[in-house]
PDB file of N, CA and C in Angstrom:
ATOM      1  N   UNK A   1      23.314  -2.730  -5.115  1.00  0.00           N
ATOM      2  CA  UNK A   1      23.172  -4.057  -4.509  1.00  0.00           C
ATOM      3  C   UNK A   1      22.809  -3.884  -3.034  1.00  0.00           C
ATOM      4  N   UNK A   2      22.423  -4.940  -2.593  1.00  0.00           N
ATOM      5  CA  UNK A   2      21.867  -4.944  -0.810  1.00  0.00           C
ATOM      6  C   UNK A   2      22.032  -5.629  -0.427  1.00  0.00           C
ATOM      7  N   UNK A   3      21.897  -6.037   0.796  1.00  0.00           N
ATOM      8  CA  UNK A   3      22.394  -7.330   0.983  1.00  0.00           C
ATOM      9  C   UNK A   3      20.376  -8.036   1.523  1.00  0.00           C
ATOM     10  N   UNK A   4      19.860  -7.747   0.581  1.00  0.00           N
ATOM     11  CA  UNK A   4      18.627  -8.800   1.141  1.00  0.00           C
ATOM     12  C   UNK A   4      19.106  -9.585   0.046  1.00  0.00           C
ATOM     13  N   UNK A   5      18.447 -10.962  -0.109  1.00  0.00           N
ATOM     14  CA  UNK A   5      18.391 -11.798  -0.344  1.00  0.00           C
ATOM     15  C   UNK A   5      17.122 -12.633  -0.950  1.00  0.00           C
ATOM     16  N   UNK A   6      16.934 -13.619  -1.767  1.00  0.00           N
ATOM     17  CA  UNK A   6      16.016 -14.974  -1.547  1.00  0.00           C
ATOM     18  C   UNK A   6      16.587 -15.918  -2.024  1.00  0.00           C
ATOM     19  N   UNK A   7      15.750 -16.833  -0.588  1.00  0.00           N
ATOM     20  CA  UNK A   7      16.316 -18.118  -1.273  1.00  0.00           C
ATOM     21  C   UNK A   7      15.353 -19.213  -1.361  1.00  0.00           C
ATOM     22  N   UNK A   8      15.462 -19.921  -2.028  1.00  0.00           N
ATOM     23  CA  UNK A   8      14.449 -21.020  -3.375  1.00  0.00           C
ATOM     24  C   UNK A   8      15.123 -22.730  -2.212  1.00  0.00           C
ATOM     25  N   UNK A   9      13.887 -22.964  -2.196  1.00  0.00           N
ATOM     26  CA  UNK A   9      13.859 -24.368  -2.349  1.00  0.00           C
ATOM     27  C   UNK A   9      12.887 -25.406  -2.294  1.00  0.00           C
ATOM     28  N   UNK A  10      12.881 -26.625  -2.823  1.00  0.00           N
ATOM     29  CA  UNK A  10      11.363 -27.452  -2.879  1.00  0.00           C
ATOM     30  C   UNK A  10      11.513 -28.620  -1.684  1.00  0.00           C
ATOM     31  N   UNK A  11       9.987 -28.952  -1.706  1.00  0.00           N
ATOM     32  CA  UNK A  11       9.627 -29.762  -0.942  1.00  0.00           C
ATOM     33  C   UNK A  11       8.957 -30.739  -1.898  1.00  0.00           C
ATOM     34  N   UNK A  12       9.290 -31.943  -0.640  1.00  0.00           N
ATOM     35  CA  UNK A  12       8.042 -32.901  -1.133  1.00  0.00           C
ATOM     36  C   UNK A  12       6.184 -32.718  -1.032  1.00  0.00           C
ATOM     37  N   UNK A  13       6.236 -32.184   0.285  1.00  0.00           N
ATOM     38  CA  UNK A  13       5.198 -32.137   0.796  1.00  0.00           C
ATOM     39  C   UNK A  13       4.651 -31.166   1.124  1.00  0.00           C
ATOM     40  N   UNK A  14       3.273 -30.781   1.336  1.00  0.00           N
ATOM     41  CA  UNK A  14       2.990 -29.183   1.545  1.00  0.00           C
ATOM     42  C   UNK A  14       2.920 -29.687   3.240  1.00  0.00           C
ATOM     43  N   UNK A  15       3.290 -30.123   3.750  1.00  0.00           N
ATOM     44  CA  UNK A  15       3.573 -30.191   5.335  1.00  0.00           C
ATOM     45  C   UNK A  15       4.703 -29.815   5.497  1.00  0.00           C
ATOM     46  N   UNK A  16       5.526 -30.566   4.900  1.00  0.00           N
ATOM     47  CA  UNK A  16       7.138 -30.153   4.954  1.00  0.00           C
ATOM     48  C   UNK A  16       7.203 -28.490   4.875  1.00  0.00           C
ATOM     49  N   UNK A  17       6.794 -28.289   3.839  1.00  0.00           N
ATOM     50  CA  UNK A  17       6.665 -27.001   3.495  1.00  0.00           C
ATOM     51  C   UNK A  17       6.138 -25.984   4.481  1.00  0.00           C
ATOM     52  N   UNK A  18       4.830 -26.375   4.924  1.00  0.00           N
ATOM     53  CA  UNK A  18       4.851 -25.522   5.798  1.00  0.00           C
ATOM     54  C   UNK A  18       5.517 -25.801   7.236  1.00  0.00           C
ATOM     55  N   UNK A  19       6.095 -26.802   7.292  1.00  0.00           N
ATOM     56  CA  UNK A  19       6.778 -26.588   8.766  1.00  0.00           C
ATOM     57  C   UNK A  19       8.136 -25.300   8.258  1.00  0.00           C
ATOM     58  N   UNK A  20       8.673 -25.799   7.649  1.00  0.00           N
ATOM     59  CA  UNK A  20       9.955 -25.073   7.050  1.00  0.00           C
ATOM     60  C   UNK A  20       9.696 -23.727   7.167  1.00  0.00           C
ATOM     61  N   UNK A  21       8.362 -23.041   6.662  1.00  0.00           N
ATOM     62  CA  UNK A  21       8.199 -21.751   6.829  1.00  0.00           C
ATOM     63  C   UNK A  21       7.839 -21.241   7.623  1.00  0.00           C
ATOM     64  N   UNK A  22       6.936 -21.901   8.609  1.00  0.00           N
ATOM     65  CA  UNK A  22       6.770 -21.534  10.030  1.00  0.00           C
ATOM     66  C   UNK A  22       8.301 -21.245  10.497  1.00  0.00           C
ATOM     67  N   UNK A  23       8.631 -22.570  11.012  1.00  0.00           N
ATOM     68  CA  UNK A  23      10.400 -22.483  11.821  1.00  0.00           C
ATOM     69  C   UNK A  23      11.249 -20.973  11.093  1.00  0.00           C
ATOM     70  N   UNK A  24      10.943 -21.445   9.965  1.00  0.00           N
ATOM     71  CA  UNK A  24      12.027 -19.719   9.436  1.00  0.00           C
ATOM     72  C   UNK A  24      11.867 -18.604   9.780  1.00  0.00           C
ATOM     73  N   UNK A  25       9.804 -18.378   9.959  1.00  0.00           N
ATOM     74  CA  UNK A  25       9.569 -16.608  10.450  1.00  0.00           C
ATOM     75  C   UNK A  25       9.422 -16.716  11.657  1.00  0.00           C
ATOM     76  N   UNK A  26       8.994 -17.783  12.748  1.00  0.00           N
ATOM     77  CA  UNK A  26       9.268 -17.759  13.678  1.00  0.00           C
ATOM     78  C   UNK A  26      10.439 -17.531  14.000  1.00  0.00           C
ATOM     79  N   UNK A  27      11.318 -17.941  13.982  1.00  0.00           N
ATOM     80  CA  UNK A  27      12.634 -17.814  14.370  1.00  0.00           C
ATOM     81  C   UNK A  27      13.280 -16.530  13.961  1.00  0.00           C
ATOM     82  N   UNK A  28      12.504 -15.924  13.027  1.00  0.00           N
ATOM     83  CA  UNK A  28      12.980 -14.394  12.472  1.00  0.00           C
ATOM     84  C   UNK A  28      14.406 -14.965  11.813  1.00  0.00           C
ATOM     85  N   UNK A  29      13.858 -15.858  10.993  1.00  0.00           N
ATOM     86  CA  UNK A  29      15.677 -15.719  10.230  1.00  0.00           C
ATOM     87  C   UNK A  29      14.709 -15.783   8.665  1.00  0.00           C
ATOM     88  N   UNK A  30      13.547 -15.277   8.534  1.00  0.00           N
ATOM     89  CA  UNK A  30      12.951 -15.036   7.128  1.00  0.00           C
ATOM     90  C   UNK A  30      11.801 -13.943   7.529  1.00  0.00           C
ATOM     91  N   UNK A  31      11.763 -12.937   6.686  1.00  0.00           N
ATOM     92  CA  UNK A  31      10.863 -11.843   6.693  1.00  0.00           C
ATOM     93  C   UNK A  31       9.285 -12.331   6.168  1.00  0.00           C
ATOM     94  N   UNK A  32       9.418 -13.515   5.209  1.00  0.00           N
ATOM     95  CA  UNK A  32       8.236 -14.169   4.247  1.00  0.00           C
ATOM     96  C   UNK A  32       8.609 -15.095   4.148  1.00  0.00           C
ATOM     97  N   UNK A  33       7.954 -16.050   3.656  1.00  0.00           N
ATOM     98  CA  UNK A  33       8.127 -17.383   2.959  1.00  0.00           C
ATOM     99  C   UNK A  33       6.615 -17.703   2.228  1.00  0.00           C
ATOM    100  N   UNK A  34       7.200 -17.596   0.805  1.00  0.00           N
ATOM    101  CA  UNK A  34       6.043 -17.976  -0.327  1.00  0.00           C
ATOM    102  C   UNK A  34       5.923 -19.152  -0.339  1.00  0.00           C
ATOM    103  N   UNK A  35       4.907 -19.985  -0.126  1.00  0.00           N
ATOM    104  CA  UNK A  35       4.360 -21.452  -0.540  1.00  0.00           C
ATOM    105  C   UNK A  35       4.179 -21.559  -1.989  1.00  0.00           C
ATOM    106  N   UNK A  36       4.756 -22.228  -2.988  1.00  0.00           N
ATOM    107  CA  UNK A  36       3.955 -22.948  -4.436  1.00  0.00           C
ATOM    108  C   UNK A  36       3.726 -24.042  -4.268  1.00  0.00           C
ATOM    109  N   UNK A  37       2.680 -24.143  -4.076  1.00  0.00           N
ATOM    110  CA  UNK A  37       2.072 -25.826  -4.447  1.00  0.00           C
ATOM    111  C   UNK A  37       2.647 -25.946  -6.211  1.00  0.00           C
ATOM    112  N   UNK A  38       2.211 -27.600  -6.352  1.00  0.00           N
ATOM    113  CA  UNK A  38       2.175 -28.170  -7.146  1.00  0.00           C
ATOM    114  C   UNK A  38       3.081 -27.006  -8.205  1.00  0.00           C
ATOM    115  N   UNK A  39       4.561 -27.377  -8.169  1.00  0.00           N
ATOM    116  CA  UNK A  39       5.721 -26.983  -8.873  1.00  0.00           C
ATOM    117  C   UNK A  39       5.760 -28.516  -9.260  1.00  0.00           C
ATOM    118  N   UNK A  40       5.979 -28.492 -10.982  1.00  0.00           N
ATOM    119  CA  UNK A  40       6.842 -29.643 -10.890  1.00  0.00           C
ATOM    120  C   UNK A  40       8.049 -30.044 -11.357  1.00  0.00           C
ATOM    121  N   UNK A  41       8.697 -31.122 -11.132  1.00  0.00           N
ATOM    122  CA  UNK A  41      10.404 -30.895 -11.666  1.00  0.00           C
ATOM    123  C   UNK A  41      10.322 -31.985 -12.092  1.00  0.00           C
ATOM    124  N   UNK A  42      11.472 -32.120 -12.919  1.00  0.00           N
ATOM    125  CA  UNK A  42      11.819 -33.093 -14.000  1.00  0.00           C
ATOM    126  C   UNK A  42      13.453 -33.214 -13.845  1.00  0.00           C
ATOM    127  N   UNK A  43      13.879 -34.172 -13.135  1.00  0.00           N
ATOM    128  CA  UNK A  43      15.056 -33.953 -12.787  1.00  0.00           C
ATOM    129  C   UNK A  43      16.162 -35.488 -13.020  1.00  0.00           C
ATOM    130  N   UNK A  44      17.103 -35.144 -12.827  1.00  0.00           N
ATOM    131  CA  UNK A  44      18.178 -36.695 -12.490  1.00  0.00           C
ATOM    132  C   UNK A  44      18.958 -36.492 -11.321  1.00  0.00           C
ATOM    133  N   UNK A  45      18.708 -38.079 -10.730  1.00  0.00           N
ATOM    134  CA  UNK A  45      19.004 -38.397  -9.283  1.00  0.00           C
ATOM    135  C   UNK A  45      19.760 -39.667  -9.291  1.00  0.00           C
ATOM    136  N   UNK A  46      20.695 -40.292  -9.210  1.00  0.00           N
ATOM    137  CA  UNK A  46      21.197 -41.643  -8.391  1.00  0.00           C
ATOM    138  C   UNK A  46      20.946 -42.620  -9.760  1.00  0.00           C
ATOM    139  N   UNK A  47      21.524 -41.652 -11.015  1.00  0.00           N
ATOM    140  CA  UNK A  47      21.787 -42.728 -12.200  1.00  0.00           C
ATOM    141  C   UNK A  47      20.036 -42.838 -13.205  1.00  0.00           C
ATOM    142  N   UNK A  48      19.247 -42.304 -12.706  1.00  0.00           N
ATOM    143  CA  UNK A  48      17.881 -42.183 -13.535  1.00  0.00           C
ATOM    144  C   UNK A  48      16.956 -40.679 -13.327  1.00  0.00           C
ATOM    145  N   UNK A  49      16.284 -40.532 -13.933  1.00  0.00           N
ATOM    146  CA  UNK A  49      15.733 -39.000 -14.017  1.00  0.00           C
ATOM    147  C   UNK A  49      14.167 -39.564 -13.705  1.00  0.00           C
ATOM    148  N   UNK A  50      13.580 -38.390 -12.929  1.00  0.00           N
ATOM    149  CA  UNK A  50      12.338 -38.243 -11.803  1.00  0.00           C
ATOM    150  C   UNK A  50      11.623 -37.039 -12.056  1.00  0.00           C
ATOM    151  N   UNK A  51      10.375 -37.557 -12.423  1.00  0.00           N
ATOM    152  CA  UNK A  51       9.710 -36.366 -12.201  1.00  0.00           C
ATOM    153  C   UNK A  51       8.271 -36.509 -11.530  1.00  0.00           C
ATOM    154  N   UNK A  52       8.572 -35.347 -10.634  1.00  0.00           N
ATOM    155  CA  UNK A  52       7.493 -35.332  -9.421  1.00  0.00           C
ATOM    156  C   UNK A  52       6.932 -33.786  -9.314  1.00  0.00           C
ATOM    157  N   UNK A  53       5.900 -34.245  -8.198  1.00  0.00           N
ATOM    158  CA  UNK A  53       5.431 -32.942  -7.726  1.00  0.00           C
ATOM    159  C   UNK A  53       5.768 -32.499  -6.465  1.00  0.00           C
ATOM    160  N   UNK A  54       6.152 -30.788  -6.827  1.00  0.00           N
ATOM    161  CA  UNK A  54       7.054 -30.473  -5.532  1.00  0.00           C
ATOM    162  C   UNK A  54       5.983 -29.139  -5.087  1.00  0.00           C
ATOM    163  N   UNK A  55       6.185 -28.778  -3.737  1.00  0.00           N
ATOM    164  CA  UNK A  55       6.222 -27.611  -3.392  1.00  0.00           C
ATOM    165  C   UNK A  55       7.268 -26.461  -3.246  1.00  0.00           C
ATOM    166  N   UNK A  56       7.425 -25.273  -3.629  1.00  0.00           N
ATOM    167  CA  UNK A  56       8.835 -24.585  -3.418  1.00  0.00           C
ATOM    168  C   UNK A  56       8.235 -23.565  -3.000  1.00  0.00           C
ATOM    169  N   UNK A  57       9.365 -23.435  -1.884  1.00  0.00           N
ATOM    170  CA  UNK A  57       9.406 -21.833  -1.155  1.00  0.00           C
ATOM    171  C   UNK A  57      10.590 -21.263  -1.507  1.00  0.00           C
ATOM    172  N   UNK A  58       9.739 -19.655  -1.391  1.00  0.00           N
ATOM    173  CA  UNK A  58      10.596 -18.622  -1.953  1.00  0.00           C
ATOM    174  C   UNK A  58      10.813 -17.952  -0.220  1.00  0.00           C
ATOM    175  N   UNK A  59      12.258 -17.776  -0.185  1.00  0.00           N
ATOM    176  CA  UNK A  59      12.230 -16.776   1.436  1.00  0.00           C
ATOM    177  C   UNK A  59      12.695 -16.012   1.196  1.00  0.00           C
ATOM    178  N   UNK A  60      12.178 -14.899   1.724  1.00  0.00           N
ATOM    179  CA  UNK A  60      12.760 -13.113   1.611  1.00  0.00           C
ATOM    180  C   UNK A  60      13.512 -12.761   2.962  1.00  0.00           C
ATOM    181  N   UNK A  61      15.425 -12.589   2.736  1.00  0.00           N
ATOM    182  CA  UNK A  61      15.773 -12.447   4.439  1.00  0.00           C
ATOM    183  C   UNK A  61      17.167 -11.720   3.583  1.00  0.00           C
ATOM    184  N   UNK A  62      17.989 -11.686   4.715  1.00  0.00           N
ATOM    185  CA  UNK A  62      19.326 -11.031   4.144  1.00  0.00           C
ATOM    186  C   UNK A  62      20.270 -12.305   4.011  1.00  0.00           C
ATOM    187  N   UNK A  63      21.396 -11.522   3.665  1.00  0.00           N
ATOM    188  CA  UNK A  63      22.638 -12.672   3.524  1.00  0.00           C
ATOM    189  C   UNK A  63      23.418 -13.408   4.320  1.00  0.00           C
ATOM    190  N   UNK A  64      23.005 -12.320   5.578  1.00  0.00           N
ATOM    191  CA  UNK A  64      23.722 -12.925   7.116  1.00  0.00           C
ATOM    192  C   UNK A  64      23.243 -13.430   7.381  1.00  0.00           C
ATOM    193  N   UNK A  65      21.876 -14.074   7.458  1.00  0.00           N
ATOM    194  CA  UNK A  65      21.111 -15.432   7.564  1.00  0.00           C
ATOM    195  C   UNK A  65      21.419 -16.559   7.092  1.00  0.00           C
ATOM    196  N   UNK A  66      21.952 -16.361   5.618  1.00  0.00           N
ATOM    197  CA  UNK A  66      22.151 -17.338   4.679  1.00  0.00           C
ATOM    198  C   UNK A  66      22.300 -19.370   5.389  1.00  0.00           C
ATOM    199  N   UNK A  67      23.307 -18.825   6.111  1.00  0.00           N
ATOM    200  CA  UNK A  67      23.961 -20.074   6.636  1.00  0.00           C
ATOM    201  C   UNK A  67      22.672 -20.648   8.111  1.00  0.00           C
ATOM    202  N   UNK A  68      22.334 -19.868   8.449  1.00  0.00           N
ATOM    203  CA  UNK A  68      20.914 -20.180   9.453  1.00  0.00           C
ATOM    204  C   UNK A  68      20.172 -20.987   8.920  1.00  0.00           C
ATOM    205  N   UNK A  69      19.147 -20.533   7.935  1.00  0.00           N
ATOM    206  CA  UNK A  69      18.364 -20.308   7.072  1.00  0.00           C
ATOM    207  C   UNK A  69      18.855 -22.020   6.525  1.00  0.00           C
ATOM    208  N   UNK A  70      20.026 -22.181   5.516  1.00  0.00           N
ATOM    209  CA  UNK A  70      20.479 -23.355   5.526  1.00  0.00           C
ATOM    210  C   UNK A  70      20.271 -24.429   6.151  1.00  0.00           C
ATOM    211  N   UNK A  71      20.414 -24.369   7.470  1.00  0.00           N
ATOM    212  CA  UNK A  71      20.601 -25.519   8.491  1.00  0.00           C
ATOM    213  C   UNK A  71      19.511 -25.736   9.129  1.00  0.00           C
ATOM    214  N   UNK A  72      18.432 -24.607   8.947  1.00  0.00           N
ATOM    215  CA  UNK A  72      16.833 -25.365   9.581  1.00  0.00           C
ATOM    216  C   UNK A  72      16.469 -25.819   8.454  1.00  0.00           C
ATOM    217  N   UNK A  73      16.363 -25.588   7.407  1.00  0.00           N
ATOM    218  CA  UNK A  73      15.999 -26.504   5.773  1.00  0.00           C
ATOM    219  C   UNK A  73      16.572 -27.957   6.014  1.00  0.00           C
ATOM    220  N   UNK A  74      17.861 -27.703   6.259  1.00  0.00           N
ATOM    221  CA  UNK A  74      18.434 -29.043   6.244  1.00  0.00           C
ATOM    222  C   UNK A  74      17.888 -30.123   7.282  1.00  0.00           C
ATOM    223  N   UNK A  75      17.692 -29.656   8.798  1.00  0.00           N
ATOM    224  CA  UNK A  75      17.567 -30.512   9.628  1.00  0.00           C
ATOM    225  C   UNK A  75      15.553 -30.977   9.733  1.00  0.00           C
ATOM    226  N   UNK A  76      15.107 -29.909   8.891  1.00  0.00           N
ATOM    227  CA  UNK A  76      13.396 -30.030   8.742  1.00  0.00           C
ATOM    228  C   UNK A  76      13.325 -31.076   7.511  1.00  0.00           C
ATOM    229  N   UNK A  77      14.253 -30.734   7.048  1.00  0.00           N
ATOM    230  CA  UNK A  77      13.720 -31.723   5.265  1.00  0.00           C
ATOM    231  C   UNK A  77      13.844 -32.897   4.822  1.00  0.00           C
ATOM    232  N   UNK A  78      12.683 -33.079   4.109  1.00  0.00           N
ATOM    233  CA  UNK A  78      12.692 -34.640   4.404  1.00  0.00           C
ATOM    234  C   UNK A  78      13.962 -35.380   2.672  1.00  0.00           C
ATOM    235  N   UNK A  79      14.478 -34.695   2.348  1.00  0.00           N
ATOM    236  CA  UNK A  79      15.133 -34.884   0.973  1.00  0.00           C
ATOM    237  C   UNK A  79      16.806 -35.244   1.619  1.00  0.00           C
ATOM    238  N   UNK A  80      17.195 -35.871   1.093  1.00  0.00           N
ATOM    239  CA  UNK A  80      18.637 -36.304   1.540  1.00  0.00           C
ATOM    240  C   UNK A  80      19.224 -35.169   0.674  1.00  0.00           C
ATOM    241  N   UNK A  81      18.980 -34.517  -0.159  1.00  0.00           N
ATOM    242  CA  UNK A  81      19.900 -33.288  -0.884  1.00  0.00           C
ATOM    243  C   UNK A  81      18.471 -32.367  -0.935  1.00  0.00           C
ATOM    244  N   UNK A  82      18.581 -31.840   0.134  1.00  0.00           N
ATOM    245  CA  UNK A  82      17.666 -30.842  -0.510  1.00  0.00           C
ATOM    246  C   UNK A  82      18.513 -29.597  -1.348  1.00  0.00           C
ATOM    247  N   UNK A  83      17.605 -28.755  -2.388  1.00  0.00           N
ATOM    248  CA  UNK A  83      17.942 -27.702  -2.681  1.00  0.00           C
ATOM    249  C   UNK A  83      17.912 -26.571  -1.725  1.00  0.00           C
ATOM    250  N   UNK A  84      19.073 -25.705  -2.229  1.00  0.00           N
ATOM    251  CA  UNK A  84      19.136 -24.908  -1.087  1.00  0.00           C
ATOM    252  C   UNK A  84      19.580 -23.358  -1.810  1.00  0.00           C
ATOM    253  N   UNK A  85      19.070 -22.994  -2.806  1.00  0.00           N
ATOM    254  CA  UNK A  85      20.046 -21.695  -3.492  1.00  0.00           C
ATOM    255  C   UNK A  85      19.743 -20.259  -2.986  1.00  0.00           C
ATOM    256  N   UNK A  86      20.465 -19.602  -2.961  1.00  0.00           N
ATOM    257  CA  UNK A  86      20.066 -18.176  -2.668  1.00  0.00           C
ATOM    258  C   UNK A  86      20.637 -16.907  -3.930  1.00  0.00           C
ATOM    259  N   UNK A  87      20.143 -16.040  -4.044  1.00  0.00           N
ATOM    260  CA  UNK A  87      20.267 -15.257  -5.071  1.00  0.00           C
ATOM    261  C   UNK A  87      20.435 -13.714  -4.562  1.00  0.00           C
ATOM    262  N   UNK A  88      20.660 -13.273  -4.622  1.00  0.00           N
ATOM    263  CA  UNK A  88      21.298 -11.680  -4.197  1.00  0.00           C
ATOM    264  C   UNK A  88      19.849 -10.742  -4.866  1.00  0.00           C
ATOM    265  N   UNK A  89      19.535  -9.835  -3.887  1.00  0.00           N
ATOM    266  CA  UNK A  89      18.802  -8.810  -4.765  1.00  0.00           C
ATOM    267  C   UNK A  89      19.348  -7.696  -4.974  1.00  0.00           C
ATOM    268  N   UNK A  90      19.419  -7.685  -5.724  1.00  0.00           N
ATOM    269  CA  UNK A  90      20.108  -6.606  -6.873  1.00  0.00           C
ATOM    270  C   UNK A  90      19.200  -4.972  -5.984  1.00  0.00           C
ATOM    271  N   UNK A  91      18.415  -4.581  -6.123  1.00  0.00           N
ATOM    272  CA  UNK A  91      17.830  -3.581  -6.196  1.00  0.00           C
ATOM    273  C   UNK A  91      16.176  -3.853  -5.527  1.00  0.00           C
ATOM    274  N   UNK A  92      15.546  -2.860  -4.806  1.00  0.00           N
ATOM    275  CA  UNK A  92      14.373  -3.951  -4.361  1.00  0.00           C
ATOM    276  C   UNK A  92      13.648  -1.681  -4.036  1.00  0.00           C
ATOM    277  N   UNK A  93      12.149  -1.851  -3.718  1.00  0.00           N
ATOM    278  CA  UNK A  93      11.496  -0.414  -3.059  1.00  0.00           C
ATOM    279  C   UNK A  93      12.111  -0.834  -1.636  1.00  0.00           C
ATOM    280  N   UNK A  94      12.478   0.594  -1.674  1.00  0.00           N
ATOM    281  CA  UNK A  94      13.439   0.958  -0.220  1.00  0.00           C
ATOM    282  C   UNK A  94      12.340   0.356   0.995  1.00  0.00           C
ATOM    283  N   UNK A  95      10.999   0.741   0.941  1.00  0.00           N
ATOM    284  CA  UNK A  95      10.565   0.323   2.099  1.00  0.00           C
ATOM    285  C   UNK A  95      10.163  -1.318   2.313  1.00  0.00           C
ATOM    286  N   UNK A  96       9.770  -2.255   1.313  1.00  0.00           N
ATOM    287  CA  UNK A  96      10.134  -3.311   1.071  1.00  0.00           C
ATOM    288  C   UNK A  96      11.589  -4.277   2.079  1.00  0.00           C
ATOM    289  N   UNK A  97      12.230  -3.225   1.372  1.00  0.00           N
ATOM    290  CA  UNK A  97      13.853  -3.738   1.549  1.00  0.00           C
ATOM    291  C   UNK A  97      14.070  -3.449   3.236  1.00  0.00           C
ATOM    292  N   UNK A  98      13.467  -2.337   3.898  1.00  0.00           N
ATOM    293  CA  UNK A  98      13.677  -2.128   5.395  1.00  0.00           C
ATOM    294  C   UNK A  98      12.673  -2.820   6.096  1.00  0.00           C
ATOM    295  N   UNK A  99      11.828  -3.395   5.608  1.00  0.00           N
ATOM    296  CA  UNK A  99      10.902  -4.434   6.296  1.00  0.00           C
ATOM    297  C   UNK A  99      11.126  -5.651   6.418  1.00  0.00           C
ATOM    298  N   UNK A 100      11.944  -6.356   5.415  1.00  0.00           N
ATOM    299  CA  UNK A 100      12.683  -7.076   5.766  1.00  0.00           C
ATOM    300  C   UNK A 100      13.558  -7.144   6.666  1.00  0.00           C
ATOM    301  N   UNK A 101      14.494  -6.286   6.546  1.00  0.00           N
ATOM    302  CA  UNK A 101      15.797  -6.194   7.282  1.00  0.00           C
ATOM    303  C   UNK A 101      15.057  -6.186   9.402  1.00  0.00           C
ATOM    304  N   UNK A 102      13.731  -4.798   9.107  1.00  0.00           N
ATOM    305  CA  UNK A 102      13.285  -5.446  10.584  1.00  0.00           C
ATOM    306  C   UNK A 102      12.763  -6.610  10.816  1.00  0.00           C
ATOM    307  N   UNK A 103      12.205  -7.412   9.901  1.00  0.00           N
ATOM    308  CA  UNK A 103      11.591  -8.714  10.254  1.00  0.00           C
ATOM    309  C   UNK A 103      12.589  -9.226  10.645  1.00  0.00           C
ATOM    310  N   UNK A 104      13.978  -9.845  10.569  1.00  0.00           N
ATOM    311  CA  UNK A 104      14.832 -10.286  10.984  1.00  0.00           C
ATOM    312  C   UNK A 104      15.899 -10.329  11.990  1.00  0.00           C
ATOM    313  N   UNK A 105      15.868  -8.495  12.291  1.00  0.00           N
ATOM    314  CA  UNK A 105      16.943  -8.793  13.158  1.00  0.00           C
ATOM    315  C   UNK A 105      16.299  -8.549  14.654  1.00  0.00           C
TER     316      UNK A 105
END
């Protein structure tokens, strides 16, 4: 185990989106941030189910970010709940894994 990380979340907008990923590698609290356009979800919200088209970014950073990383999503996004998950990487190529770790700190 390591402690890099990614973490997943969608947008409404590919603006949103890319502000979110700018602010993250600028700020060096993300090594990458993958853009997907046109993701779409099929979901339930506030008593009825929605389905739209999202953008989702994938960010590649460690775990000590986690809570950073969190709070510029939150204060950039235009979603009253945005998603916010992160997932542990298990195993990753060593040099991969140290390019990250310098993108960040």
């Amino acid at each position: 185990m390591t402690d890099v990380c990614v973490i997943l979340t969608t947008c409404g907008s590919e603006e949103t989106a890319l502000t979110i990923a700018a602010a993250l590698v600028d700020q060096r609290l993300a090594a990458c941030v993958n853009i997907h356009p046109s993701v779409k979800s099929y979901y339930h919200y506030r008593g009825s189910t929605h389905f739209d088209e999202e953008v989702m970014l994938t960010i590649k950073t460690t775990k000590n970010r986690f809570e950073s990383v969190s709070q510029t999503i939150t204060q950039l996004h235009t979603y009253e709940v945005p998603e916010i998950v992160m997932f542990p990487v298990a195993a990753g190529s060593p040099d991969f894994l140290e390019w990250v770790h310098q993108s960040v700190d």
